[in-house]
Protein backbone atom coordinates (compact mmCIF):
# COMPACT_ATOMS: atom_id res chain seq x y z
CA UNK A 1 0.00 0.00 0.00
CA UNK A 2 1.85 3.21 -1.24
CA UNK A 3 1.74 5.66 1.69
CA UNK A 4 1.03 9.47 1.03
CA UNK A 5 3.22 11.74 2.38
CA UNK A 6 3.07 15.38 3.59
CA UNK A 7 5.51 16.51 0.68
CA UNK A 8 2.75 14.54 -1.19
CA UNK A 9 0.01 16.75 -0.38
CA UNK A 10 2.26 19.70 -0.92
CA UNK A 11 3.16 18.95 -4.43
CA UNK A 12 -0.29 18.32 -5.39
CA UNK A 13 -1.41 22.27 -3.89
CA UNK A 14 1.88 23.79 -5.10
CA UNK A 15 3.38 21.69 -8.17
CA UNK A 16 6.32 24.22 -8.70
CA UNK A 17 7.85 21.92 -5.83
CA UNK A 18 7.48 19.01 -8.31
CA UNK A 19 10.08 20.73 -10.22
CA UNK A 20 13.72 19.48 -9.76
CA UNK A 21 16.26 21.80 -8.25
CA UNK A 22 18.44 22.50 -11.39
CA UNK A 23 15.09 22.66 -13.65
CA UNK A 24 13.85 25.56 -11.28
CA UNK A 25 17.12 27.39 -11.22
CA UNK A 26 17.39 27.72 -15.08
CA UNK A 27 13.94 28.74 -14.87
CA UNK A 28 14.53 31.18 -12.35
CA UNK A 29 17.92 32.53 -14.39
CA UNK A 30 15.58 33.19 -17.28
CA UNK A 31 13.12 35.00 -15.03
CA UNK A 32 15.43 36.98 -13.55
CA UNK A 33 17.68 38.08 -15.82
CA UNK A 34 15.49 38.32 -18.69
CA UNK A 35 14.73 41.98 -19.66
CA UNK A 36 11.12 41.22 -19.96
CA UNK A 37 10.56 39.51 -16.74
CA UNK A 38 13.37 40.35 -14.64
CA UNK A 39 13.56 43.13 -11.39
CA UNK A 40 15.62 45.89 -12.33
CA UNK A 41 17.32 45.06 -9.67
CA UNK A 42 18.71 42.02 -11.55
CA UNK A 43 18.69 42.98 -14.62
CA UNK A 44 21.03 46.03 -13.95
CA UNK A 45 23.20 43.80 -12.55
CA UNK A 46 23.63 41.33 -15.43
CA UNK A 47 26.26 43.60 -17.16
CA UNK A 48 28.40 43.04 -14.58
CA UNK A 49 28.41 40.18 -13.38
CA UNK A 50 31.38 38.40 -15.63
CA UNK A 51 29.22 35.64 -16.81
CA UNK A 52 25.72 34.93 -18.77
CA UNK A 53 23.27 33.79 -15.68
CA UNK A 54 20.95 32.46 -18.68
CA UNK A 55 24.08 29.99 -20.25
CA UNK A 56 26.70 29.73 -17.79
CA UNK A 57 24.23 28.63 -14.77
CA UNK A 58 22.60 25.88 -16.13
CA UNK A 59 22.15 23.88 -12.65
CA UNK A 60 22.00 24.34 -8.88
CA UNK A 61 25.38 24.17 -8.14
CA UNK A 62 26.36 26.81 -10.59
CA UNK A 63 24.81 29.52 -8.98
CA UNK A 64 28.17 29.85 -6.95
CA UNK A 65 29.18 32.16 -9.64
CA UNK A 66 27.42 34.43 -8.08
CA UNK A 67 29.57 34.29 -5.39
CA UNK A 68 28.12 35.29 -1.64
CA UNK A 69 25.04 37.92 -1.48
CA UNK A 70 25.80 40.73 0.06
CA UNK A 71 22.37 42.33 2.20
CA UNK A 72 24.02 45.67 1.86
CA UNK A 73 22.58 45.59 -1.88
CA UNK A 74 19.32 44.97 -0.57
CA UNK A 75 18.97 47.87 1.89
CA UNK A 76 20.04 49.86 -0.37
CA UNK A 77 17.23 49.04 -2.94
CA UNK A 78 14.30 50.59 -3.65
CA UNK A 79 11.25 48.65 -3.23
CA UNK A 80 10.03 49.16 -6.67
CA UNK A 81 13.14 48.11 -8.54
CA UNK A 82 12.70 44.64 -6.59
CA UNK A 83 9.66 43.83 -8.09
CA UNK A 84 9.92 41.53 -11.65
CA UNK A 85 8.93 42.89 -14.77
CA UNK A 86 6.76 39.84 -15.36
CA UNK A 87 4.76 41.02 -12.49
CA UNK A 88 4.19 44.71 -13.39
CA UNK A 89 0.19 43.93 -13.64
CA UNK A 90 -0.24 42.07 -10.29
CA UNK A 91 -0.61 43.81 -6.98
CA UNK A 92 2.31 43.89 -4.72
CA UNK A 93 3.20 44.28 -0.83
CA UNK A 94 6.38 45.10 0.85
CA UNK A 95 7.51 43.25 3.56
CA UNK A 96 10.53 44.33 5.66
CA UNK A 97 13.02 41.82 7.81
CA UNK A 98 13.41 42.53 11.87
CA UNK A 99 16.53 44.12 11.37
CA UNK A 100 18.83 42.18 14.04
CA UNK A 101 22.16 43.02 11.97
CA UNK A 102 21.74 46.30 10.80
CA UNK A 103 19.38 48.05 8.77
CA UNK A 104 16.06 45.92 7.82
CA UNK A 105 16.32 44.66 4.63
CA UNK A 106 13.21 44.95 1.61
CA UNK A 107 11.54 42.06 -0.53
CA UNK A 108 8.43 42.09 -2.33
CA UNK A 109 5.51 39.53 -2.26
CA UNK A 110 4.07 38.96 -5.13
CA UNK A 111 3.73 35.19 -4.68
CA UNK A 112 5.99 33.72 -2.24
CA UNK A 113 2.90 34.06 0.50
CA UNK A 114 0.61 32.17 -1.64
CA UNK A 115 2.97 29.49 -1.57
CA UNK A 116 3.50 29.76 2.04
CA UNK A 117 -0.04 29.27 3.56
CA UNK A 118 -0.19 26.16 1.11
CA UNK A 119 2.74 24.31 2.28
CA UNK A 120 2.34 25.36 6.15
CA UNK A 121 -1.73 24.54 5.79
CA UNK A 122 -0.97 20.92 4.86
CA UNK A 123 1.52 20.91 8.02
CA UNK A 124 -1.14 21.63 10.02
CA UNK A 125 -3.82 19.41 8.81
CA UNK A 126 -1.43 16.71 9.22
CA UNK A 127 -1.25 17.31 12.29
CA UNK A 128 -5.34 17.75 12.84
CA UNK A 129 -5.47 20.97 13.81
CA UNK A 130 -5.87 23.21 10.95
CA UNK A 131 -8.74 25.44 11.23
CA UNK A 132 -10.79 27.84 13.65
CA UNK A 133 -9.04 31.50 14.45
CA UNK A 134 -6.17 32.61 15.54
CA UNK A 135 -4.68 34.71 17.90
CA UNK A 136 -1.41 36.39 16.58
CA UNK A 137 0.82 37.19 18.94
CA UNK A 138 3.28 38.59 16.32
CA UNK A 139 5.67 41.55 14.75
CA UNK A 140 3.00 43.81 12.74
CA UNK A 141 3.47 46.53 10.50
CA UNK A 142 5.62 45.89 7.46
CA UNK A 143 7.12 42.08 8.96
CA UNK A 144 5.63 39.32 7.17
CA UNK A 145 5.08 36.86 9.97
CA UNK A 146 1.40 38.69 11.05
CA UNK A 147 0.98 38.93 7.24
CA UNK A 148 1.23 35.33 6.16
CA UNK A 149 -0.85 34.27 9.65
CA UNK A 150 -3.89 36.61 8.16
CA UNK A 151 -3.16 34.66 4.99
CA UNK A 152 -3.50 31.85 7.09
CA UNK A 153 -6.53 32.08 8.54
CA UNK A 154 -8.19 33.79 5.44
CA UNK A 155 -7.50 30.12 3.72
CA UNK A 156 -10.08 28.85 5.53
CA UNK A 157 -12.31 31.69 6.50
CA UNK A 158 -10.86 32.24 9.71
CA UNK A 159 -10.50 35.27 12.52
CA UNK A 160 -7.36 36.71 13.37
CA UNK A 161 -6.68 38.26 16.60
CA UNK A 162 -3.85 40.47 16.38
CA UNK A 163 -1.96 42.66 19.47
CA UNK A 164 0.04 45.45 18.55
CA UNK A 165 4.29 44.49 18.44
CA UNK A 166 6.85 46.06 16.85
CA UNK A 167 10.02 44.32 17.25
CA UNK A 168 12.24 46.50 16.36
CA UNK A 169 11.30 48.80 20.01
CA UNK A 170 12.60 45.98 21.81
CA UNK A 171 15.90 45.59 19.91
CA UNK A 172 16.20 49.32 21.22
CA UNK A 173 15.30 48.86 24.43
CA UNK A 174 17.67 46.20 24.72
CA UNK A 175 21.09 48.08 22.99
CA UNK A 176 19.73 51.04 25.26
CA UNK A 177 18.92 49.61 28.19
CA UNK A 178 19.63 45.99 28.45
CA UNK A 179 16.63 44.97 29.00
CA UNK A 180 12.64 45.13 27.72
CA UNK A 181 10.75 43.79 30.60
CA UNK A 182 8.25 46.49 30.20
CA UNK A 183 7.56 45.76 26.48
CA UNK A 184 7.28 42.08 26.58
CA UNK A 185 4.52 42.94 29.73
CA UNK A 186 2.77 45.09 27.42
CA UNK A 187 2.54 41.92 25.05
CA UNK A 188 1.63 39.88 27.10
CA UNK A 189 -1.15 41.50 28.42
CA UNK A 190 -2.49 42.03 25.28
CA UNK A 191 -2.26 38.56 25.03
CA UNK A 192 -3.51 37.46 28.08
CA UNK A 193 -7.02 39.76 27.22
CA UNK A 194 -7.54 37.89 23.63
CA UNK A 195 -6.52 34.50 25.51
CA UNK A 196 -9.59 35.10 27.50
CA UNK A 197 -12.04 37.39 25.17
CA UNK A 198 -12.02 35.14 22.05
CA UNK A 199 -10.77 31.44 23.42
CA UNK A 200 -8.32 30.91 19.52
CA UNK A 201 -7.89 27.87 18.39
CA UNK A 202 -4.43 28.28 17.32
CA UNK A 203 -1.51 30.84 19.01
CA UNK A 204 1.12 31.79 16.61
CA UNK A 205 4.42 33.53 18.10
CA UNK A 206 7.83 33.19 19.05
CA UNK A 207 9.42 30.87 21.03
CA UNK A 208 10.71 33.74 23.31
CA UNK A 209 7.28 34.89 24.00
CA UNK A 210 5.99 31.77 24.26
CA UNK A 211 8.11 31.43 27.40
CA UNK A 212 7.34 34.21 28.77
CA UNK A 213 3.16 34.07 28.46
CA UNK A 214 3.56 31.16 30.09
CA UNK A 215 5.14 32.49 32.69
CA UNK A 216 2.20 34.35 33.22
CA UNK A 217 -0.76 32.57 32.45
CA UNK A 218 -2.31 31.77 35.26
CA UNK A 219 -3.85 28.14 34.26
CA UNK A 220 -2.90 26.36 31.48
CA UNK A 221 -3.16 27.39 27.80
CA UNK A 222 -5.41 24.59 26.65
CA UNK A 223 -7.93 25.87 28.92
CA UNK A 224 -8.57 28.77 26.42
CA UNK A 225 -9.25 27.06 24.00
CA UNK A 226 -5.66 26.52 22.14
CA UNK A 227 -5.18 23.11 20.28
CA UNK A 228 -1.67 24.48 19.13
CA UNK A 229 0.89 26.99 19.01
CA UNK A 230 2.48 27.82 16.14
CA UNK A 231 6.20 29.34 16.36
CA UNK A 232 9.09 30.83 14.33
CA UNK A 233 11.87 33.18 14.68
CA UNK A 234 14.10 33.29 18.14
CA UNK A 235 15.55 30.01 19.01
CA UNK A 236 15.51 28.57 22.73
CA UNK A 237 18.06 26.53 24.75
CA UNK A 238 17.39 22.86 25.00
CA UNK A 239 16.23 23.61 28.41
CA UNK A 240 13.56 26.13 27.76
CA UNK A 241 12.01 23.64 25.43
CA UNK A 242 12.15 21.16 27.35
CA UNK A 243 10.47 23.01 30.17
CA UNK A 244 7.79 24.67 28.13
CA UNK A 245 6.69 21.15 26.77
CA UNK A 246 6.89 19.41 29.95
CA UNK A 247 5.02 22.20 31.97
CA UNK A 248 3.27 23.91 30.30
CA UNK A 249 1.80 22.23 26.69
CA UNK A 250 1.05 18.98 27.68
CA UNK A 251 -2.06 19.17 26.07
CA UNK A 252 -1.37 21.23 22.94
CA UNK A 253 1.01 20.87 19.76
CA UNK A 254 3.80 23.05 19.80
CA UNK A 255 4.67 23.09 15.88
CA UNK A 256 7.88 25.29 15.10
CA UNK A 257 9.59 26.81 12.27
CA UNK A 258 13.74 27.48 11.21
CA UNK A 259 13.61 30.54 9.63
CA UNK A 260 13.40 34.24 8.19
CA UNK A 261 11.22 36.50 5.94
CA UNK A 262 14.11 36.09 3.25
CA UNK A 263 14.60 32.65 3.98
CA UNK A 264 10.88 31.23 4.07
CA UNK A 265 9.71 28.58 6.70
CA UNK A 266 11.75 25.34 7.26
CA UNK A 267 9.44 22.87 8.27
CA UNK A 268 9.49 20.68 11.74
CA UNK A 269 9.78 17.60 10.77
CA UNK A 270 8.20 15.02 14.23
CA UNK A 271 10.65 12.23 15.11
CA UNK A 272 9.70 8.91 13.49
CA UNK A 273 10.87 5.59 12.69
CA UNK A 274 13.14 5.99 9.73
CA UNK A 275 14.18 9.61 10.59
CA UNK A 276 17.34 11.33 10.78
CA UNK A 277 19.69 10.67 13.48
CA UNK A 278 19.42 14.09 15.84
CA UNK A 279 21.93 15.19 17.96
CA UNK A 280 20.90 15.10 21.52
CA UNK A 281 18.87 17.93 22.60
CA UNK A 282 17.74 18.78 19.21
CA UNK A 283 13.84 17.48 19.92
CA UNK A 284 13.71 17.64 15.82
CA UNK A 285 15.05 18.10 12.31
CA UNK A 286 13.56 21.04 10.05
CA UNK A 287 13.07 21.01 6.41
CA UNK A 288 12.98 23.58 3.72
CA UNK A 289 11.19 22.80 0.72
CA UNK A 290 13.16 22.97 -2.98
CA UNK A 291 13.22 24.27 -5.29
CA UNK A 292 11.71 27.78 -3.74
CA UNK A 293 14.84 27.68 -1.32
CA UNK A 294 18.02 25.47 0.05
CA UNK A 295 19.85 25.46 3.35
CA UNK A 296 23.27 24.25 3.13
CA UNK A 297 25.58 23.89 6.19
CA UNK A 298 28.92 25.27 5.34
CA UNK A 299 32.30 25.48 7.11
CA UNK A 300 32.13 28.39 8.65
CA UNK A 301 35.93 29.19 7.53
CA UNK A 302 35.23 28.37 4.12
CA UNK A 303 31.45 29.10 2.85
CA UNK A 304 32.06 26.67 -0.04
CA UNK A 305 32.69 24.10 1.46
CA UNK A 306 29.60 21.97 2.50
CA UNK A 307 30.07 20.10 5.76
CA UNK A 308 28.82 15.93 6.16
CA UNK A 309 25.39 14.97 8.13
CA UNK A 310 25.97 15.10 11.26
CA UNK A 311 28.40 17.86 11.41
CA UNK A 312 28.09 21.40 12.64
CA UNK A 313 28.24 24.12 10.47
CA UNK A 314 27.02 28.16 9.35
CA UNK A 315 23.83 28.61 7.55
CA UNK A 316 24.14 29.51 4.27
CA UNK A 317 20.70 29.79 2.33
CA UNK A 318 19.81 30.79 -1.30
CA UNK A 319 16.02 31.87 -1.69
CA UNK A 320 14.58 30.97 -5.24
CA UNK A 321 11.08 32.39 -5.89
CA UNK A 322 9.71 34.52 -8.38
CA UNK A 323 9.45 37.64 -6.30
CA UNK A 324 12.51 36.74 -4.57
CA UNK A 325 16.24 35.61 -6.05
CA UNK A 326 19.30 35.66 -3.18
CA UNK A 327 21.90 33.40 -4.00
CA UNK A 328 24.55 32.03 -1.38
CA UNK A 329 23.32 34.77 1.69
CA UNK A 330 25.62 33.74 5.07
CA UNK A 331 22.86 33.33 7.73
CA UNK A 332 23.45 34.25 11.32
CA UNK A 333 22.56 30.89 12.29
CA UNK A 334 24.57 27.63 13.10
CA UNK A 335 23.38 24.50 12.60
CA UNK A 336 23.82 20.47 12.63
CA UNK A 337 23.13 19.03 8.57
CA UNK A 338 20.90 16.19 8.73
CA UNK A 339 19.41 13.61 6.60
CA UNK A 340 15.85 13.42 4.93
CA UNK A 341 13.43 12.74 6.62
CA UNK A 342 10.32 10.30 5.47
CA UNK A 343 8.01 13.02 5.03
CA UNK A 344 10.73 14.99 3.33
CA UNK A 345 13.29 13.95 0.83
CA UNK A 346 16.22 16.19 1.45
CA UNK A 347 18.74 17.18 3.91
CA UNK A 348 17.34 19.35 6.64
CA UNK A 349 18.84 20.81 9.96
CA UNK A 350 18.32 20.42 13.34
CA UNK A 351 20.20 22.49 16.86
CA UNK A 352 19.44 25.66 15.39
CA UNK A 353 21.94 28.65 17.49
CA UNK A 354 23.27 32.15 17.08
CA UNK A 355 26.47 31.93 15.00
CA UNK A 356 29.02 33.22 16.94
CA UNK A 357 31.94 35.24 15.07
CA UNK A 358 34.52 38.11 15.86
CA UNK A 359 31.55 40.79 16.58
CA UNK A 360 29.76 38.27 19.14
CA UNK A 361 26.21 37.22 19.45
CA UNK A 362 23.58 39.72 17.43
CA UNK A 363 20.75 41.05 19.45
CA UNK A 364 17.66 38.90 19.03
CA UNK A 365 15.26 40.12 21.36
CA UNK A 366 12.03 38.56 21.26
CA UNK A 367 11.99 38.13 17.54
């Protein structure tokens, strides 16, 4: 009896991710670059960029031509010159990253949230708790986390309950003052009010507010109502997780995400029989779907050089979407490579930390 698998499902909702990895790149090279569908962003770049993306990169590996992305480029791009040519008749938001290392970077969404809530929907349905409203506990404003959770909800006619956060007042707070104690209560208790009003069915935030609401609810959270909370964004010591699933979500899924608004959602991948070996602590792998994106764990002296399951490494990540082309971007992130998984056929990573260089850890506040 053939057995369907998540990745199944997806494939069937999104078939772009039926498409191998160096079919999609020359794809995307011709999108790109082309002078009738590319950004001008791209296109302006093409001149110099010592080789012809459209010949010369004719598979996944040879987009290390490209050499590593630089995010200054992106800051210092204009919104409009991000968005393809092939897309000049289709409406168009801007979403803007937290900012941890510097100045927030700009992308466009033309498509890349469609494809989102499709791929994260059937995560939660495989799971069985897909539906109902939500209560999002998450950045606002120009971020695309509280974006794609409205997109979310909206995919099956559902509420969203949203409290007013902008991350980027903690990050000051914290370089200022060391501290944000007085933000995260205001959160909270935002929180706590919705928690009560409008008993969710689903809580999506981060994992560092996660710990600290339940710090301060004052029963536990499926007694409002929540079948599962939904996270992405700060990671958590071993410890914390360990704690927050032992006290206090006994009775509701915890599903998490490895990732970033230019880097998309890696999916959680559960533990089961057949699935990659974690190293201890981990609790589980996390999988990002190709062709729209790859993680590779490099050595973190040479960003070329990919490291062997099992081994520790930097993040290195290049984003392939329509709206969205970054090749070989160093993330801030360390990580252990792992294998597939069953419900995933590729390489995913698991142990998720800060990377740690010369200029020590960045700030990550609560996002």
């Amino acid at each position: 009896m053939t057995t369907t698998t998540p990745f199944d499902t997806m494939r069937r909702r999104v078939p772009e991710l039926a498409l191998g990895l160096d079919e999609w790149t020359r794809r995307m090279m011709r999108w790109h670059f082309s002078a009738e569908t590319g950004s001008p962003f791209w296109v302006s770049r093409r001149p110099s960029l010592g080789f012809d993306p459209e010949k010369d990169v004719d598979c996944f590996a040879a987009l290390e031509l490209f050499g590593l992305f630089d995010k200054a480029e992106l800051r210092a791009a204009h919104a409009r010159d991000l968005r393809p040519r092939g897309y000049a008749d289709r409406p168009f938001r801007v979403f803007e990253t937290g900012g941890t290392t510097g100045a927030p970077c700009r992308i466009v969404n033309v498509t890349r949230l469609a494809y989102d809530v499709e791929i994260y929907r059937t995560m939660l349905e495989v799971r069985g708790v897909a539906g109902g409203d939500i209560l999002a506990m998450t950045p606002a404003g120009p971020h695309a986390y509280g974006h794609f959770v409205e997109g979310l909800a909206d995919s099956w006619n559902g509420a969203v309950h949203a409290i007013d956060f902008d991350p980027r007042w903690v990050k000051v707070a914290l370089r200022k003052e060391g501290e944000a104690d007085a933000y995260t209560e205001h959160l909270v208790a935002q929180t706590l009010h919705l928690l009560t009003a409008e008993r969710p069915s689903l809580l999506f935030t981060t994992p560092r507010l996660l710990v600290e609401l339940a710090m301060r609810l004052p029963r536990p959270l499926d007694t409002y109502g929540i079948r599962a909370v939904c996270t992405g964004g700060t990671s958590l010591t071993a410890a914390e997780a360990d704690f927050l699933r032992t006290e206090h979500l006994r009775d509701v899924r915890w599903i998490d995400t490895y990732g970033n608004t230019l880097a998309g959602h890696a999916l959680q991948a559960d533990p089961v029989q057949g699935g990659p070996q974690l190293p201890d602590g981990a609790g589980h792998s996390y999988h990002l779907p190709p062709p729209f994106a790859v993680l590779t764990i490099v050595d973190p002296a040479d960003p070329w050089r990919e490291l062997a399951v099992g081994e520790r490494g930097r993040v290195r990540i290049t984003t392939l979407l329509e709206d969205l082309f970054l090749p070989n971007l160093l993330e801030r992130d360390s990580a252990v490579r792992t294998g597939p998984h069953p419900w995933f056929p590729w390489d995913g990573v698991a142990a998720v930390r800060p990377f740690m260089d010369d200029a020590g850890e960045p700030v990550e506040g609560v996002y």
